[in-house]
PDB file of N, CA and C in Angstrom:
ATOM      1  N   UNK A   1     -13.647   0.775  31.022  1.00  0.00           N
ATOM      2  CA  UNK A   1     -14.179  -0.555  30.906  1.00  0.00           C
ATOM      3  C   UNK A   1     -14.025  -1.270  32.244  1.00  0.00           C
ATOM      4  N   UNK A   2     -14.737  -2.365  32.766  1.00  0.00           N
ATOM      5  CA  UNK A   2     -14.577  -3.180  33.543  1.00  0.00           C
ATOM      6  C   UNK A   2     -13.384  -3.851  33.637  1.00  0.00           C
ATOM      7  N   UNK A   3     -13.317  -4.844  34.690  1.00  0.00           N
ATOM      8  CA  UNK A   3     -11.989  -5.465  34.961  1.00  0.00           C
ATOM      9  C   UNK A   3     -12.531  -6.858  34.014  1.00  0.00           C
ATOM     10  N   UNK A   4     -13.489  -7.052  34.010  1.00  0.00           N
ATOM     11  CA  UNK A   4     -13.797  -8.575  33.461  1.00  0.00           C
ATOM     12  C   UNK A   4     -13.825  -8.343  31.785  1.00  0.00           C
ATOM     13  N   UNK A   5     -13.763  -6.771  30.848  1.00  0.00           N
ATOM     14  CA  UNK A   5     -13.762  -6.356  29.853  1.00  0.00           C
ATOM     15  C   UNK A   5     -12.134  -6.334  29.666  1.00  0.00           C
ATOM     16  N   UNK A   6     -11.483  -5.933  30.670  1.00  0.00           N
ATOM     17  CA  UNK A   6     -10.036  -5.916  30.374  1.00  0.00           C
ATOM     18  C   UNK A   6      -9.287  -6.458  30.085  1.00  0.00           C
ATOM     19  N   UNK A   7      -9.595  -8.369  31.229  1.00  0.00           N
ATOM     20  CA  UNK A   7      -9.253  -9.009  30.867  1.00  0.00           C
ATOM     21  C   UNK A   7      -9.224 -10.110  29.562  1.00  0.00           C
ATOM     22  N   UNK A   8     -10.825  -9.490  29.114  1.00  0.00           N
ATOM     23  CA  UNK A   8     -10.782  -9.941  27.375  1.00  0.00           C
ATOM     24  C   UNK A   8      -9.628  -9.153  26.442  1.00  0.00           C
ATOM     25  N   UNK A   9     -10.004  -8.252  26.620  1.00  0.00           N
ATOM     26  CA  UNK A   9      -8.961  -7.070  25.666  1.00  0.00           C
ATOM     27  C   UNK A   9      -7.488  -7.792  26.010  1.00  0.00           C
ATOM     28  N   UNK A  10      -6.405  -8.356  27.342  1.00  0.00           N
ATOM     29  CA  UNK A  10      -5.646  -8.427  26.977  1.00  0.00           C
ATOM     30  C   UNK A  10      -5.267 -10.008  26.566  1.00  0.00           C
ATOM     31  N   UNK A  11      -6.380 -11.005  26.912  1.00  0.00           N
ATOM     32  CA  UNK A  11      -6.527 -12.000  26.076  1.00  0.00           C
ATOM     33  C   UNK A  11      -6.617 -12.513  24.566  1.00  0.00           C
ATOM     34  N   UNK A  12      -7.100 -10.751  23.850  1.00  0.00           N
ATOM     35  CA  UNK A  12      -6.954 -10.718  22.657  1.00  0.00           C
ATOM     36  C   UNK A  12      -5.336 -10.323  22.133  1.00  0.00           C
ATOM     37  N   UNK A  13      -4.981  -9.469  22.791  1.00  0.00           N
ATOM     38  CA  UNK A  13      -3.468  -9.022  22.683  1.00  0.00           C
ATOM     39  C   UNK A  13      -3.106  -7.664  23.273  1.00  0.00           C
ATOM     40  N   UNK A  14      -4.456  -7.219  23.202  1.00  0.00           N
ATOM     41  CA  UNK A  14      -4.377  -6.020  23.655  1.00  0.00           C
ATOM     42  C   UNK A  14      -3.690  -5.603  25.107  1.00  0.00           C
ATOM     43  N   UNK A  15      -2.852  -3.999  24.819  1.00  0.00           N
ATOM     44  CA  UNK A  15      -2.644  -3.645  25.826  1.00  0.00           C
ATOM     45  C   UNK A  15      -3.744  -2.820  27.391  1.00  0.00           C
ATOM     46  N   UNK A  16      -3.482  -2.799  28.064  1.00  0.00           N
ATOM     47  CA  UNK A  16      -4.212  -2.180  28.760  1.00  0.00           C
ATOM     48  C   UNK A  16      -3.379  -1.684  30.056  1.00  0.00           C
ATOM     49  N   UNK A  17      -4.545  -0.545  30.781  1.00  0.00           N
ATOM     50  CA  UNK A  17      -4.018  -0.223  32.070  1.00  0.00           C
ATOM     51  C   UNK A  17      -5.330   0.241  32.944  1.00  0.00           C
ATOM     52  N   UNK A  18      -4.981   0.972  34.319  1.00  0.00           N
ATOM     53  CA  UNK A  18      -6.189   1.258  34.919  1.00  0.00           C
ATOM     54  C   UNK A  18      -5.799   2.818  34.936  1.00  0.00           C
ATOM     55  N   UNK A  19      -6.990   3.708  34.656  1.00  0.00           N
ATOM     56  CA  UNK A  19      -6.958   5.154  34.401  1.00  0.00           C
ATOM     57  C   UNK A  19      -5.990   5.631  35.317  1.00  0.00           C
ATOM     58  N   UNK A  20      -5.692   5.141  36.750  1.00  0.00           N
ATOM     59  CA  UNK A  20      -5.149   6.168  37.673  1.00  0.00           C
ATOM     60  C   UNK A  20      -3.299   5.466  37.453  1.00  0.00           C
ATOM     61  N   UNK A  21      -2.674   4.650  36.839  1.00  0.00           N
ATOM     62  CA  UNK A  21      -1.364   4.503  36.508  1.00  0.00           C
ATOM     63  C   UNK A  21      -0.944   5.078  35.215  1.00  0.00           C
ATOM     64  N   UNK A  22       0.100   5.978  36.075  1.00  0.00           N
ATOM     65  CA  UNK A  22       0.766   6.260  34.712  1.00  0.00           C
ATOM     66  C   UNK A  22       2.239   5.725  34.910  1.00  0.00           C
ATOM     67  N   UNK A  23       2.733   4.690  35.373  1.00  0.00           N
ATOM     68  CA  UNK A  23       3.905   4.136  35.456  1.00  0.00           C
ATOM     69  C   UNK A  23       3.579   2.055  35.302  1.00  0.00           C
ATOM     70  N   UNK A  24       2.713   1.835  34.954  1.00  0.00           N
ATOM     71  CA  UNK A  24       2.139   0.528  35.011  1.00  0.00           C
ATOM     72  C   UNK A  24       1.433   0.008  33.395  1.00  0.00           C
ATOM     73  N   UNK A  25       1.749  -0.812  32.779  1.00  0.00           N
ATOM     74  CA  UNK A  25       0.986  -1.193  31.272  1.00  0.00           C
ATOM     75  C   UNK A  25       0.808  -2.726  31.189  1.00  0.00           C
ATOM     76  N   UNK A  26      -0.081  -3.501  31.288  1.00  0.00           N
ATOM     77  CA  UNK A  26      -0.471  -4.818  31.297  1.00  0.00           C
ATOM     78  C   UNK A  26      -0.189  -5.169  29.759  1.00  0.00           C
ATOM     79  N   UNK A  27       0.911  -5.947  29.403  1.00  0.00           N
ATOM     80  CA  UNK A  27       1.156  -5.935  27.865  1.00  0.00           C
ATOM     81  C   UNK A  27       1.343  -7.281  27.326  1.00  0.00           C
ATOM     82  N   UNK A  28       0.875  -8.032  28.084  1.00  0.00           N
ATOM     83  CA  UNK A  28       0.997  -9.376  27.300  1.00  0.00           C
ATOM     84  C   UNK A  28       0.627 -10.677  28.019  1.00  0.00           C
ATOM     85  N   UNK A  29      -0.327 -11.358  27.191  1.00  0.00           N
ATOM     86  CA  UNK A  29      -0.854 -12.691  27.844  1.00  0.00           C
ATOM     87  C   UNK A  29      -0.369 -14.113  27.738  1.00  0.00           C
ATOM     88  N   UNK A  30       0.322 -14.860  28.542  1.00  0.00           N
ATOM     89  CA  UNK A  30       1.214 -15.937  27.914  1.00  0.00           C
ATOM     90  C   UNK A  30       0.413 -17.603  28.087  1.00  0.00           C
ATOM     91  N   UNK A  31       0.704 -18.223  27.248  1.00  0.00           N
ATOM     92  CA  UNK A  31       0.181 -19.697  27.554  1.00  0.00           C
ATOM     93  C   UNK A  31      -1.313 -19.296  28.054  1.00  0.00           C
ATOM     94  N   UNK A  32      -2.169 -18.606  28.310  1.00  0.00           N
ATOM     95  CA  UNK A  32      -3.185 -18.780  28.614  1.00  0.00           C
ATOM     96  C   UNK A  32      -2.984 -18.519  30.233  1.00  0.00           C
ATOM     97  N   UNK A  33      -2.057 -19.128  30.855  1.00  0.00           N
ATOM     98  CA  UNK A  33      -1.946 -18.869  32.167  1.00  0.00           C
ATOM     99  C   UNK A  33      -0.958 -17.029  32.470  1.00  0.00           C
ATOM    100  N   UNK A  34      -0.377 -16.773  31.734  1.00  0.00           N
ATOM    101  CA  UNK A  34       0.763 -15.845  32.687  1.00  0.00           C
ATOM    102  C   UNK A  34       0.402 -14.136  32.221  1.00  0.00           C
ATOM    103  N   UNK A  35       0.272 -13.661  33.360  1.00  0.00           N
ATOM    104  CA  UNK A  35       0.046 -12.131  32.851  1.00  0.00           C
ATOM    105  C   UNK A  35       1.168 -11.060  32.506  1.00  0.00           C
ATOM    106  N   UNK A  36       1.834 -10.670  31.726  1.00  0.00           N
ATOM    107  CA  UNK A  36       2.681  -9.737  31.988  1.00  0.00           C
ATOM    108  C   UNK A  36       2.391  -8.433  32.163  1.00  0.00           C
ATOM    109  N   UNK A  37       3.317  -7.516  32.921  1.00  0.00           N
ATOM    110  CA  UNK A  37       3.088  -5.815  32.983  1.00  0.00           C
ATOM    111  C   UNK A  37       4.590  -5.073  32.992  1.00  0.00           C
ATOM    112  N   UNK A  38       4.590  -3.858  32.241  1.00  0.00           N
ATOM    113  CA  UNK A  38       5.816  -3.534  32.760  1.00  0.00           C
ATOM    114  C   UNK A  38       5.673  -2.289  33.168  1.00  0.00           C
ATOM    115  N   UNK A  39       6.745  -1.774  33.601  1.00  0.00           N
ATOM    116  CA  UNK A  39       6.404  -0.307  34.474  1.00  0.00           C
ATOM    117  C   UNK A  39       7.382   0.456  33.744  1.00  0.00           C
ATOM    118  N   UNK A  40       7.654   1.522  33.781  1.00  0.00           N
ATOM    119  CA  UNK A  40       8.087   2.957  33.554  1.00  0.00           C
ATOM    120  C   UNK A  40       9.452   2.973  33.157  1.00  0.00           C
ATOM    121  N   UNK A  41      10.330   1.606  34.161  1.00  0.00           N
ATOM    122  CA  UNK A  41      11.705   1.620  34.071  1.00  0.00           C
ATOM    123  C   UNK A  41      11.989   0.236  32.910  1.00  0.00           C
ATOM    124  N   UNK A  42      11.318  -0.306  32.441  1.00  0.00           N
ATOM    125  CA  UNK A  42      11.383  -1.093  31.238  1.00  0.00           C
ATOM    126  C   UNK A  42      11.085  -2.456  32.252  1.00  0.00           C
ATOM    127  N   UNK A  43      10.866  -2.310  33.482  1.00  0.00           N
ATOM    128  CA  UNK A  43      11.108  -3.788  34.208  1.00  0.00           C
ATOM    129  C   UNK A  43       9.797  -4.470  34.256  1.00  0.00           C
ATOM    130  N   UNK A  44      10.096  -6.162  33.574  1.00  0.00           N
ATOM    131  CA  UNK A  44       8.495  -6.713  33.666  1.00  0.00           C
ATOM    132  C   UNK A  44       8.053  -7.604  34.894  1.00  0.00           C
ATOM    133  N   UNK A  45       6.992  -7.604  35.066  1.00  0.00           N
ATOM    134  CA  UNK A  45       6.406  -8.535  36.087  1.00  0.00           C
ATOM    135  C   UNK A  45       5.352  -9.052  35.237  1.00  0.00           C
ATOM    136  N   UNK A  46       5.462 -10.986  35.916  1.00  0.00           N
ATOM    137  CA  UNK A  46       4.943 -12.015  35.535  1.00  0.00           C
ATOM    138  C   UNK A  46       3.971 -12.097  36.805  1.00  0.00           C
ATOM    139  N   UNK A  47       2.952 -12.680  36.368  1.00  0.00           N
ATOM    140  CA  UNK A  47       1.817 -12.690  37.250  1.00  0.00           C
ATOM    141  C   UNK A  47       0.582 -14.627  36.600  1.00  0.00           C
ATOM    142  N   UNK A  48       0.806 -15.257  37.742  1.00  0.00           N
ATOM    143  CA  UNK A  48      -0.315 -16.264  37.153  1.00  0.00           C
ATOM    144  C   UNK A  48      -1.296 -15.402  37.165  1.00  0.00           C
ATOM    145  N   UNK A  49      -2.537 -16.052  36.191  1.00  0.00           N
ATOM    146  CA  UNK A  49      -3.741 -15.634  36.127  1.00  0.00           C
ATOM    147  C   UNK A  49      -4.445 -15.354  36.998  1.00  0.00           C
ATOM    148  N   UNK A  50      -5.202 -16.452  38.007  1.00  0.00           N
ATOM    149  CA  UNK A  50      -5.585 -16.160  39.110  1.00  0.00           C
ATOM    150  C   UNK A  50      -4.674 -15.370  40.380  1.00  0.00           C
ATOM    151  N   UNK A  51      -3.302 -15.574  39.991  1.00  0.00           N
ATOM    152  CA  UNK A  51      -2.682 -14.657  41.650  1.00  0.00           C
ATOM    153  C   UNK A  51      -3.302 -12.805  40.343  1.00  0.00           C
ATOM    154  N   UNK A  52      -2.948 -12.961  39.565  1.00  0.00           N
ATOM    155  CA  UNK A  52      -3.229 -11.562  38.861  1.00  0.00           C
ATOM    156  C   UNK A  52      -4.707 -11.300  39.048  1.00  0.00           C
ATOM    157  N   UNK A  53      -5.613 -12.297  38.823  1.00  0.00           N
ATOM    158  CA  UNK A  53      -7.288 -12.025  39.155  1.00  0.00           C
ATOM    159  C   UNK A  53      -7.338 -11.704  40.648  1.00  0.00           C
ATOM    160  N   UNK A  54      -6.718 -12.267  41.567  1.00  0.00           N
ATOM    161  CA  UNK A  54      -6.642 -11.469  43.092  1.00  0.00           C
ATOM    162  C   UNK A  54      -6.471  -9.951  43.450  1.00  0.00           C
ATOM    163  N   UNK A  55      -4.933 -10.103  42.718  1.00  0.00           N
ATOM    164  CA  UNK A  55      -4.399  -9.141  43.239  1.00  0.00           C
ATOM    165  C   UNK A  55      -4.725  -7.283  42.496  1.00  0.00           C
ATOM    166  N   UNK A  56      -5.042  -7.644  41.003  1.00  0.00           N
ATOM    167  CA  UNK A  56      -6.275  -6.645  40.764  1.00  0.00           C
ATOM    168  C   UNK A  56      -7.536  -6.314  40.687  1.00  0.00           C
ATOM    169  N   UNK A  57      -7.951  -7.694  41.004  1.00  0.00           N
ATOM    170  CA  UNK A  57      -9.256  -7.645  40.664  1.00  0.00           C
ATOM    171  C   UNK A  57      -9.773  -6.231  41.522  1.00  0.00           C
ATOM    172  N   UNK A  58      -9.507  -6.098  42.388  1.00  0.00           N
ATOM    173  CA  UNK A  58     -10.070  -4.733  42.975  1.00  0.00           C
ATOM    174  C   UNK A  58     -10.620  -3.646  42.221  1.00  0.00           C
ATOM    175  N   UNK A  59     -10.096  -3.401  41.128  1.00  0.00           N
ATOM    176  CA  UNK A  59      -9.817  -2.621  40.121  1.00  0.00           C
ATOM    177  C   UNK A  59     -11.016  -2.539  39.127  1.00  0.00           C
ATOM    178  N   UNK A  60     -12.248  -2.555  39.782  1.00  0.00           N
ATOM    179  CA  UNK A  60     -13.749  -3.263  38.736  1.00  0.00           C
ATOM    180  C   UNK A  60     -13.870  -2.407  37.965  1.00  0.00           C
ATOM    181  N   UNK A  61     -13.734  -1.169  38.158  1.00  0.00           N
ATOM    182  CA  UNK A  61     -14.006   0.033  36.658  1.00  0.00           C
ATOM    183  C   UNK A  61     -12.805   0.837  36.433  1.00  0.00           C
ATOM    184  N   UNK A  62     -12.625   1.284  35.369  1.00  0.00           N
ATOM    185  CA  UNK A  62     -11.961   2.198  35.147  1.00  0.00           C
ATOM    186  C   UNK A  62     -10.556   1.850  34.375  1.00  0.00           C
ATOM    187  N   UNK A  63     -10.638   1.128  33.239  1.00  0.00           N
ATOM    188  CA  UNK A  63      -9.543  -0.218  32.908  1.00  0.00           C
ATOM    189  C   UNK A  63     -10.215   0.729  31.348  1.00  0.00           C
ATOM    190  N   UNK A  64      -8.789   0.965  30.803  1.00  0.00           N
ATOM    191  CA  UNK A  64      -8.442   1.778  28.763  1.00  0.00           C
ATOM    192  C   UNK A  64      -7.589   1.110  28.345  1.00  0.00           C
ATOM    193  N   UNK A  65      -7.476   0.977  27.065  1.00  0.00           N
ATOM    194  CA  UNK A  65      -7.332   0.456  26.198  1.00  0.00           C
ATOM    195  C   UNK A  65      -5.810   1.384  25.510  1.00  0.00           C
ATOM    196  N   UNK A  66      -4.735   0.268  26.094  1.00  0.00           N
ATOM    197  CA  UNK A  66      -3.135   1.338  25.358  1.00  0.00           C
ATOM    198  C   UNK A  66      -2.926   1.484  23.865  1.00  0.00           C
ATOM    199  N   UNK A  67      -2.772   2.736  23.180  1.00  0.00           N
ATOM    200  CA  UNK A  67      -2.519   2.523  21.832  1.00  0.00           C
ATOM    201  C   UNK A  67      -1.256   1.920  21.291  1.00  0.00           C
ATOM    202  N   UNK A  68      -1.348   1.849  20.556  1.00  0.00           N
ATOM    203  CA  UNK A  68       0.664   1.157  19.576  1.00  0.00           C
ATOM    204  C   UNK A  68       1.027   2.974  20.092  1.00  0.00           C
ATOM    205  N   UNK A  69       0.814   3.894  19.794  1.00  0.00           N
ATOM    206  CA  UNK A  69       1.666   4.603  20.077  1.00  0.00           C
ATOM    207  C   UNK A  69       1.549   5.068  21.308  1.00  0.00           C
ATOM    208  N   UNK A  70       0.837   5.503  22.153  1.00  0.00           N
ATOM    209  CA  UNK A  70       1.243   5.602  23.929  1.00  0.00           C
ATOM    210  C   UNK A  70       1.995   4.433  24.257  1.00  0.00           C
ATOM    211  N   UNK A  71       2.382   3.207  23.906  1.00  0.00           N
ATOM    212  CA  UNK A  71       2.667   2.326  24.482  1.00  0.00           C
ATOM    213  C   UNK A  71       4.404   2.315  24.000  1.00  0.00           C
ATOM    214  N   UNK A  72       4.364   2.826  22.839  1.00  0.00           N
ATOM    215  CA  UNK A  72       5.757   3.143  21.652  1.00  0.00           C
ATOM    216  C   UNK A  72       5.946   4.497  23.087  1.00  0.00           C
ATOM    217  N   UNK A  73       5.379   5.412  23.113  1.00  0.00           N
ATOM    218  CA  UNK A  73       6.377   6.388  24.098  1.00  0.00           C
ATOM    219  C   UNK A  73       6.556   6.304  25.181  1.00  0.00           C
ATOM    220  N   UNK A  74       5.515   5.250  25.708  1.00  0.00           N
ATOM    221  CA  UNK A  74       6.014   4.632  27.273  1.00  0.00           C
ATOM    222  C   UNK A  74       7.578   4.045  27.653  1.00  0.00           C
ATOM    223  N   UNK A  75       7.626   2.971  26.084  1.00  0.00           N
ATOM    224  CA  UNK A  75       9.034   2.579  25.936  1.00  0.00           C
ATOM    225  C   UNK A  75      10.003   3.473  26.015  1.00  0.00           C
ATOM    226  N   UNK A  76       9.740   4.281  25.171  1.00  0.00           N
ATOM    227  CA  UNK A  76      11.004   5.302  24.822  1.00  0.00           C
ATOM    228  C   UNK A  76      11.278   6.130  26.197  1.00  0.00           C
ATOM    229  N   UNK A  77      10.184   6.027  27.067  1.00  0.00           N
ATOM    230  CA  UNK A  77      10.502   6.799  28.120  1.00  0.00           C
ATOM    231  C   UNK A  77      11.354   6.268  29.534  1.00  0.00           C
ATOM    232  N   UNK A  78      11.566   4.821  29.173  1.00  0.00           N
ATOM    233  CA  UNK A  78      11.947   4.659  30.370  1.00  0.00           C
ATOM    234  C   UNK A  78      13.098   4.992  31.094  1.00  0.00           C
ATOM    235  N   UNK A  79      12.984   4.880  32.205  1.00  0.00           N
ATOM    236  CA  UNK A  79      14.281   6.013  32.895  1.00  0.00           C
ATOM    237  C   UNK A  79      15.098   4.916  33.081  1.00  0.00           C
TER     238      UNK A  79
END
């Protein structure tokens, strides 16, 4: 999906990522303004909207959709 599709999906609640991370999961949208992501080691990063529309926007194709369970063994995996 697109980056401008992604960012609906995680406006709805949905998780997401971009095909080429496998240590990165965009998992939660706050107040309307704040993006969260966490990575591999359980650690999250907060992102405003627009510094987050900058700093991925690069990212125009190639944006899937995380299931409850890839996202359940991402957790369990962290080192």
């Amino acid at each position: 999906m697109t980056f401008k599709q992604a960012i609906e999906e995680i406006k709805k609640g949905n998780r997401v990522k971009h095909k080429s991370w496998d240590s990165l999961i965009i998992d939660g949208f706050y107040a309307n303004t704040t993006v969260s992501l966490t990575d591999d080691r359980g650690y999250p990063y907060y992102f405003d909207l627009d510094d987050f529309l900058k700093r991925f926007g690069k990212f125009k194709n190639g944006w899937i959709l995380v299931s409850v369970d890839e996202y359940i063994e991402f957790c369990n995996n962290w080192r």
